[in-house]
N, C-alpha and C. Protein backbone atom coordinates (compact mmCIF):
# COMPACT_ATOMS: atom_id res chain seq x y z
N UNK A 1 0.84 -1.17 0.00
CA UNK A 1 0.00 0.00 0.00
C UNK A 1 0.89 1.24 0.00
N UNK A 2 0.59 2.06 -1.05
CA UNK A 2 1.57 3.24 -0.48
C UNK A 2 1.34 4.21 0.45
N UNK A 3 2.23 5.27 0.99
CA UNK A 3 2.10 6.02 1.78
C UNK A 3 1.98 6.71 1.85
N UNK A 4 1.01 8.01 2.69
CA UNK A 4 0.28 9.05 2.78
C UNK A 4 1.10 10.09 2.68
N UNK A 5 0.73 10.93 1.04
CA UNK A 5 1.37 11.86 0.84
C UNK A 5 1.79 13.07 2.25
N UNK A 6 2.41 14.17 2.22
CA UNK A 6 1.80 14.67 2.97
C UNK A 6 2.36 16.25 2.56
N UNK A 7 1.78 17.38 3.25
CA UNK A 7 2.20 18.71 2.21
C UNK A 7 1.08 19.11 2.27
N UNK A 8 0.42 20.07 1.57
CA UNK A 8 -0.45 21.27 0.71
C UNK A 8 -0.89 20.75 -0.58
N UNK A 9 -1.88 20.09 -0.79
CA UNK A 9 -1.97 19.34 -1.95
C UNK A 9 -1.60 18.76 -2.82
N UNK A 10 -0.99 17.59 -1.76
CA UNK A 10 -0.64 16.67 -2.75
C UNK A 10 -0.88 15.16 -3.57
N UNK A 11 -2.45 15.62 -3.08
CA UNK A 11 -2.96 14.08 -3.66
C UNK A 11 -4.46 14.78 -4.16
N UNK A 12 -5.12 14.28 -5.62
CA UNK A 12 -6.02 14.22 -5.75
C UNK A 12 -7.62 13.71 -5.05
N UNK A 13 -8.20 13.99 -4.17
CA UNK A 13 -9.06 13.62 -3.45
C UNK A 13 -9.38 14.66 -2.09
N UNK A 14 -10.27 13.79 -1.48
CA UNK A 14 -10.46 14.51 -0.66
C UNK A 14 -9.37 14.45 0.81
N UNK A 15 -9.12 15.47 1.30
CA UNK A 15 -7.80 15.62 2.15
C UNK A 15 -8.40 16.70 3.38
N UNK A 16 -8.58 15.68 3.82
CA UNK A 16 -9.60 16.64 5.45
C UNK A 16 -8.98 16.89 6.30
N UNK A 17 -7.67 17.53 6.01
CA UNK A 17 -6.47 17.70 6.97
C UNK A 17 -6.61 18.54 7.57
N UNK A 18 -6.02 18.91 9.08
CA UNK A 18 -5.87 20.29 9.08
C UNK A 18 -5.20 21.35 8.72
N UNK A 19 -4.25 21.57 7.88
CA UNK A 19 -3.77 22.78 7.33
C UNK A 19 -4.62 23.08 5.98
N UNK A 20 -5.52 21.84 5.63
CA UNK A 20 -6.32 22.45 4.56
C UNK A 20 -7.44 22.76 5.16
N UNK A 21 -8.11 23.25 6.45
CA UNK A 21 -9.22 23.22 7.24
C UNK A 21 -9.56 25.33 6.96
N UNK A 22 -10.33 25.16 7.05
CA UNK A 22 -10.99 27.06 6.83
C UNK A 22 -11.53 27.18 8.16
N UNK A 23 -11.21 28.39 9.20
CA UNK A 23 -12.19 28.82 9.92
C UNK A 23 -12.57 30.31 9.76
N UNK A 24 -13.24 30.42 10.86
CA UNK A 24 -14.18 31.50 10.84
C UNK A 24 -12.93 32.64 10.77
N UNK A 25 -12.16 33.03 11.23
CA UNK A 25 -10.63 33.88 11.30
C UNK A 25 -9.99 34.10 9.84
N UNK A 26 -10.19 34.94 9.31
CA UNK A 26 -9.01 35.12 8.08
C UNK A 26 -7.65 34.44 8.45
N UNK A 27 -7.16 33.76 7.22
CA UNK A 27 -5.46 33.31 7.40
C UNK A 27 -5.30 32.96 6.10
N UNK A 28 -4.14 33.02 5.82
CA UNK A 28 -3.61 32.98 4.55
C UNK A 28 -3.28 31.77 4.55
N UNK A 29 -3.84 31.43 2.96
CA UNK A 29 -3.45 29.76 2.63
C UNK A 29 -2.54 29.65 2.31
N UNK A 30 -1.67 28.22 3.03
CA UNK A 30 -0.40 27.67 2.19
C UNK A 30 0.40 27.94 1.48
N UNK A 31 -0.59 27.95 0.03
CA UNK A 31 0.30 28.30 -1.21
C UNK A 31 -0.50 29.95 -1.79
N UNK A 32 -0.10 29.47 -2.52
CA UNK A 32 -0.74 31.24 -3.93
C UNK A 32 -2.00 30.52 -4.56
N UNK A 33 -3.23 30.56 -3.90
CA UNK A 33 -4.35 30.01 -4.38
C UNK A 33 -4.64 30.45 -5.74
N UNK A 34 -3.89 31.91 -6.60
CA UNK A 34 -4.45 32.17 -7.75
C UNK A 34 -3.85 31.69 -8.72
N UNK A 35 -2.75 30.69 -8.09
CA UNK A 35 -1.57 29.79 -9.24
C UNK A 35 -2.74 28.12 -8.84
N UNK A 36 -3.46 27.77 -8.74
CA UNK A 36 -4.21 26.77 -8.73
C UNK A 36 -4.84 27.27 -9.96
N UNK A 37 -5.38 26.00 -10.41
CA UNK A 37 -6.30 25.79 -11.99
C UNK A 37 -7.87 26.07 -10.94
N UNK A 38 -7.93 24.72 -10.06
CA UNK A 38 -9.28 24.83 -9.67
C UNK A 38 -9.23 24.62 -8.14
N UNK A 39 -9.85 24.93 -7.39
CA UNK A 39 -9.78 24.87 -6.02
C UNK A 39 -11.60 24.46 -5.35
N UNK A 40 -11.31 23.10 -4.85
CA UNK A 40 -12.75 22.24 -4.39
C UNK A 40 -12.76 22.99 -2.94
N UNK A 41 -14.17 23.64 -2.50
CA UNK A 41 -14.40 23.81 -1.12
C UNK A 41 -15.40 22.43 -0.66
N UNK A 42 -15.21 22.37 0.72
CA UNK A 42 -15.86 21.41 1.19
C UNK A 42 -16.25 21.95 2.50
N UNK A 43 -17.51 21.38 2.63
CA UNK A 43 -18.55 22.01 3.77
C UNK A 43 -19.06 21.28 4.19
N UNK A 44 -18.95 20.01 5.52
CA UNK A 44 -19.40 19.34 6.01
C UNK A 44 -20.52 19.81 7.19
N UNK A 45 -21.25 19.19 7.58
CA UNK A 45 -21.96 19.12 8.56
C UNK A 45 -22.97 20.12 9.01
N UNK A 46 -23.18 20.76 7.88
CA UNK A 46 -24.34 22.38 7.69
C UNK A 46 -25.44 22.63 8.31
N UNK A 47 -25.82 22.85 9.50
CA UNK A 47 -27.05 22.77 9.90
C UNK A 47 -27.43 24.15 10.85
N UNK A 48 -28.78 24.25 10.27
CA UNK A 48 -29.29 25.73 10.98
C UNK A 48 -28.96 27.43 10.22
N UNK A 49 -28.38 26.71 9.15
CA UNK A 49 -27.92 27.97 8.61
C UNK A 49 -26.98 28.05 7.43
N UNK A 50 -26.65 29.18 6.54
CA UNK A 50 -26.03 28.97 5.54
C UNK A 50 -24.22 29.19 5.74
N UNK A 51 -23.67 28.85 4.92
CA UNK A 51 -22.22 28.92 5.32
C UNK A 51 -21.70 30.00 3.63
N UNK A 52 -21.00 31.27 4.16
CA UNK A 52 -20.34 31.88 3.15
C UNK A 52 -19.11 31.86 3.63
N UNK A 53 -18.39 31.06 2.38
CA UNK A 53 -16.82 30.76 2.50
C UNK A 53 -16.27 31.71 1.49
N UNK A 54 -15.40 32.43 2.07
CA UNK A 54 -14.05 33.34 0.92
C UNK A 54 -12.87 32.87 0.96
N UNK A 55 -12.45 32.48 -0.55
CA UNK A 55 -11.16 31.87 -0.64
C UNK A 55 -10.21 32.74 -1.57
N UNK A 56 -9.39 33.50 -1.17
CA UNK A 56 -8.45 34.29 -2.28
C UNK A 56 -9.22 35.28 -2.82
N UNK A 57 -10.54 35.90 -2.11
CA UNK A 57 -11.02 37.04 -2.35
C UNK A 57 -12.29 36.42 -3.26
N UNK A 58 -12.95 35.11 -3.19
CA UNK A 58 -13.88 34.99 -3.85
C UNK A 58 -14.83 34.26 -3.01
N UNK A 59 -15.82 35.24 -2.88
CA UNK A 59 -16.93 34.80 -1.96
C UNK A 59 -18.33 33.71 -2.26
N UNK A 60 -18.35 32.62 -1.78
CA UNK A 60 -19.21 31.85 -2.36
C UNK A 60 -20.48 31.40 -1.42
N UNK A 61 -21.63 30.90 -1.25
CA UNK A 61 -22.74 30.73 -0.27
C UNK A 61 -23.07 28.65 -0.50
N UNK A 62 -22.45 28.06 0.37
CA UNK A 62 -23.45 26.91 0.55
C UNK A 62 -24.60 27.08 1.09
N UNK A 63 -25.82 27.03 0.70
CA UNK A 63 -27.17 27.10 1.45
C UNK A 63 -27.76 25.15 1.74
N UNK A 64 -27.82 25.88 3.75
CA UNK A 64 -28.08 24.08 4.22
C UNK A 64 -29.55 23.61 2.91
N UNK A 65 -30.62 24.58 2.51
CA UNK A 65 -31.64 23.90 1.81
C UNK A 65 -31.40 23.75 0.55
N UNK A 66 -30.51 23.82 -0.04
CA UNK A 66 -30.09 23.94 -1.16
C UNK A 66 -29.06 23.09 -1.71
N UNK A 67 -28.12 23.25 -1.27
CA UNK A 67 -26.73 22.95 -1.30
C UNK A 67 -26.11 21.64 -1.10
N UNK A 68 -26.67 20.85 0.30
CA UNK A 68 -26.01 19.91 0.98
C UNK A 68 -26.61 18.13 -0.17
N UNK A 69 -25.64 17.57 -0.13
CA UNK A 69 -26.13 16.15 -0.65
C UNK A 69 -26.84 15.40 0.91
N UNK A 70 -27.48 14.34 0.55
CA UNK A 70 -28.24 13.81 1.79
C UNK A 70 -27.10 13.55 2.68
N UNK A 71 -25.41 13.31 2.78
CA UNK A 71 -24.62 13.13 3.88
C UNK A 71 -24.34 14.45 4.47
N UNK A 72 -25.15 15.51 4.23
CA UNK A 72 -24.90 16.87 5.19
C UNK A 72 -23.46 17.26 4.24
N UNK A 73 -22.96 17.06 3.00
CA UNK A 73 -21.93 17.97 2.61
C UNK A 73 -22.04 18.57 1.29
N UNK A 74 -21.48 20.10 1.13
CA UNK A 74 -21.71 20.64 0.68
C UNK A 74 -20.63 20.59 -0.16
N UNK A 75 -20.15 20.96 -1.86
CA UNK A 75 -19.16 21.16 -2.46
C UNK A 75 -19.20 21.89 -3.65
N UNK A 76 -17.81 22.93 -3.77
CA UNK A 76 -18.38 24.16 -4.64
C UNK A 76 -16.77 24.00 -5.60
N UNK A 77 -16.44 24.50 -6.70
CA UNK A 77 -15.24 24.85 -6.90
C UNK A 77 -15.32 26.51 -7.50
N UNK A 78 -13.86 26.65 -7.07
CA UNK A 78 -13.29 28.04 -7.51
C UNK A 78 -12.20 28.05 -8.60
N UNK A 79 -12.23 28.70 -9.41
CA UNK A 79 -10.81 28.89 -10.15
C UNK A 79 -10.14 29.67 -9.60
N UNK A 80 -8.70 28.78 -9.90
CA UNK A 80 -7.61 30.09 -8.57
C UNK A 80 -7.37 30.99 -9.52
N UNK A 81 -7.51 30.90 -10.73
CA UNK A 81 -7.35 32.51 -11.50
C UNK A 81 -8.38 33.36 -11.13
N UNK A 82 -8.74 32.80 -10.22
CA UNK A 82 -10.39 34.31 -9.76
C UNK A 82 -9.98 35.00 -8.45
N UNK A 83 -8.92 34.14 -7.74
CA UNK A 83 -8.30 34.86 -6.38
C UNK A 83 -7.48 35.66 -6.99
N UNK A 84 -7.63 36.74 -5.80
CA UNK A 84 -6.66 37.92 -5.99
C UNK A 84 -5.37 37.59 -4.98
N UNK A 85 -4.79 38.47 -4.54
CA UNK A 85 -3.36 38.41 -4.36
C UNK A 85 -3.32 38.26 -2.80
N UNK A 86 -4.24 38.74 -1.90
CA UNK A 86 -4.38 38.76 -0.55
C UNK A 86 -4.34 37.17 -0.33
N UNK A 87 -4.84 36.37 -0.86
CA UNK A 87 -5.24 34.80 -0.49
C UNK A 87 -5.24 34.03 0.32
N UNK A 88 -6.37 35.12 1.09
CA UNK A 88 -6.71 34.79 2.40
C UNK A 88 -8.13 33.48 2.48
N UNK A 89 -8.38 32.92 3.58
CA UNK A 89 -9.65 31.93 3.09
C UNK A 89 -9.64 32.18 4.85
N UNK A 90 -11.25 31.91 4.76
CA UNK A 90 -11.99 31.80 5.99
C UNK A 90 -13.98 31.78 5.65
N UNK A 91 -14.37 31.60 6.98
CA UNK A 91 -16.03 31.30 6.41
C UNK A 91 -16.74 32.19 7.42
N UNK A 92 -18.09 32.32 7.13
CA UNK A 92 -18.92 32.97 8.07
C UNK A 92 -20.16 32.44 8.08
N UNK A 93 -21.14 31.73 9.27
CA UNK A 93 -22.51 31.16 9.31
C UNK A 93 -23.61 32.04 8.99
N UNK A 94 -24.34 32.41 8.53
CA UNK A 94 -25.78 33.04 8.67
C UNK A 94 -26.12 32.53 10.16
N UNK A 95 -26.53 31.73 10.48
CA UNK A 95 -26.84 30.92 11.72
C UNK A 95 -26.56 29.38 11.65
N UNK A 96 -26.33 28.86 13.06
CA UNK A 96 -26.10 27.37 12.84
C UNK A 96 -25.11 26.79 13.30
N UNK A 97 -24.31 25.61 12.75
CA UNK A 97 -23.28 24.76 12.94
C UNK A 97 -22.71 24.26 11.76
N UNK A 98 -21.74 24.38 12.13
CA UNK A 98 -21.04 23.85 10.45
C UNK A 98 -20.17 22.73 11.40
N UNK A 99 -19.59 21.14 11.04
CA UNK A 99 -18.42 19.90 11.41
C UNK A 99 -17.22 20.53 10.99
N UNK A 100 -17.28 20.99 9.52
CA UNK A 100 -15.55 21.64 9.23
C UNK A 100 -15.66 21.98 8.11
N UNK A 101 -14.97 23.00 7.14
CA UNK A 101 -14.61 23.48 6.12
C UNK A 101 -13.75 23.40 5.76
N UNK A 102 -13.05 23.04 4.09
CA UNK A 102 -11.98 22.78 4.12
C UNK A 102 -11.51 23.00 2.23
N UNK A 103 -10.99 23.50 2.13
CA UNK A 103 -10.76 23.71 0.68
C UNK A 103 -9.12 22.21 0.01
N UNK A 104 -9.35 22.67 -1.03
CA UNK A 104 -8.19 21.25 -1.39
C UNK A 104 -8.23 22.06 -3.32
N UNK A 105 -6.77 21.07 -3.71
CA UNK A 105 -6.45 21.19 -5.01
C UNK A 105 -7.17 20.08 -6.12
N UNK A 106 -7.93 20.45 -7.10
CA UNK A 106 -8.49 19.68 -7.98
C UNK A 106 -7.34 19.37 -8.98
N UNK A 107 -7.15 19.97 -9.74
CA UNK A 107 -6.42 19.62 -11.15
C UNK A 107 -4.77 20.42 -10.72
N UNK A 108 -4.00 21.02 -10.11
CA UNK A 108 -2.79 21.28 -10.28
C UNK A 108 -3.18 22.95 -10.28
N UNK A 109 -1.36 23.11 -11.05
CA UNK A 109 -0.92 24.69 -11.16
C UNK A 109 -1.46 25.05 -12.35
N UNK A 110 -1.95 25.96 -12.46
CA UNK A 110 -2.08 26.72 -13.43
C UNK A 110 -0.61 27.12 -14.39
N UNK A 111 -0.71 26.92 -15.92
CA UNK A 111 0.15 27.26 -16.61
C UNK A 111 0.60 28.57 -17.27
N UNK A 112 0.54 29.49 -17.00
CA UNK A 112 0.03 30.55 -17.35
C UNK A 112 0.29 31.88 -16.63
């Protein structure tokens, strides 16, 4: 079996780590989110309220009635050519509880 990458995206999938975790606090991600092609948010455990996540200056809304698949998770992507230069990520509830937020790398660096 091989062994668990480890780093800032380095495996295709889902990676519920904590340095890829979003909270409510602005902090700057890892890498240069606007050198990513595509960037997957993930929004587990949504309840009571909607969750707006900003990643690299691009603000997006999971809505719990809307949004969530029947396991309570929510998933959105961003192109990192849409973050700006601050590339900061963090979330904010309307009301409620959110399990964890967590953004990750889909396809690589951008070429360009």
């Amino acid at each position: 079996m091989a062994a668990r990458s480890t780093g800032i995206f380095p495996r295709e999938n889902f990676n519920l780590d904590a340095e890829l975790e979003i909270t409510t606090s602005t902090t700057a991600a890892a890498v240069t989110l606007a050198n990513a092609k595509t960037i997957r948010v993930i929004v587990l455990g949504l309840s009571g309220g909607d969750a707006t996540v900003t990643i690299g200056g691009e603000s997006l809304v999971i809505a719990e009635a809307t949004d969530l698949d029947k396991n309570g998770v929510g998933i959105a992507h961003v192109r990192g050519a849409l973050c700006d230069a601050d590339n900061n990520v963090s979330y904010a509830l309307s009301a409620g509880t959110v399990g964890g937020v967590f953004y990750e790398l889909v396809d690589g660096p951008s070429r360009g």
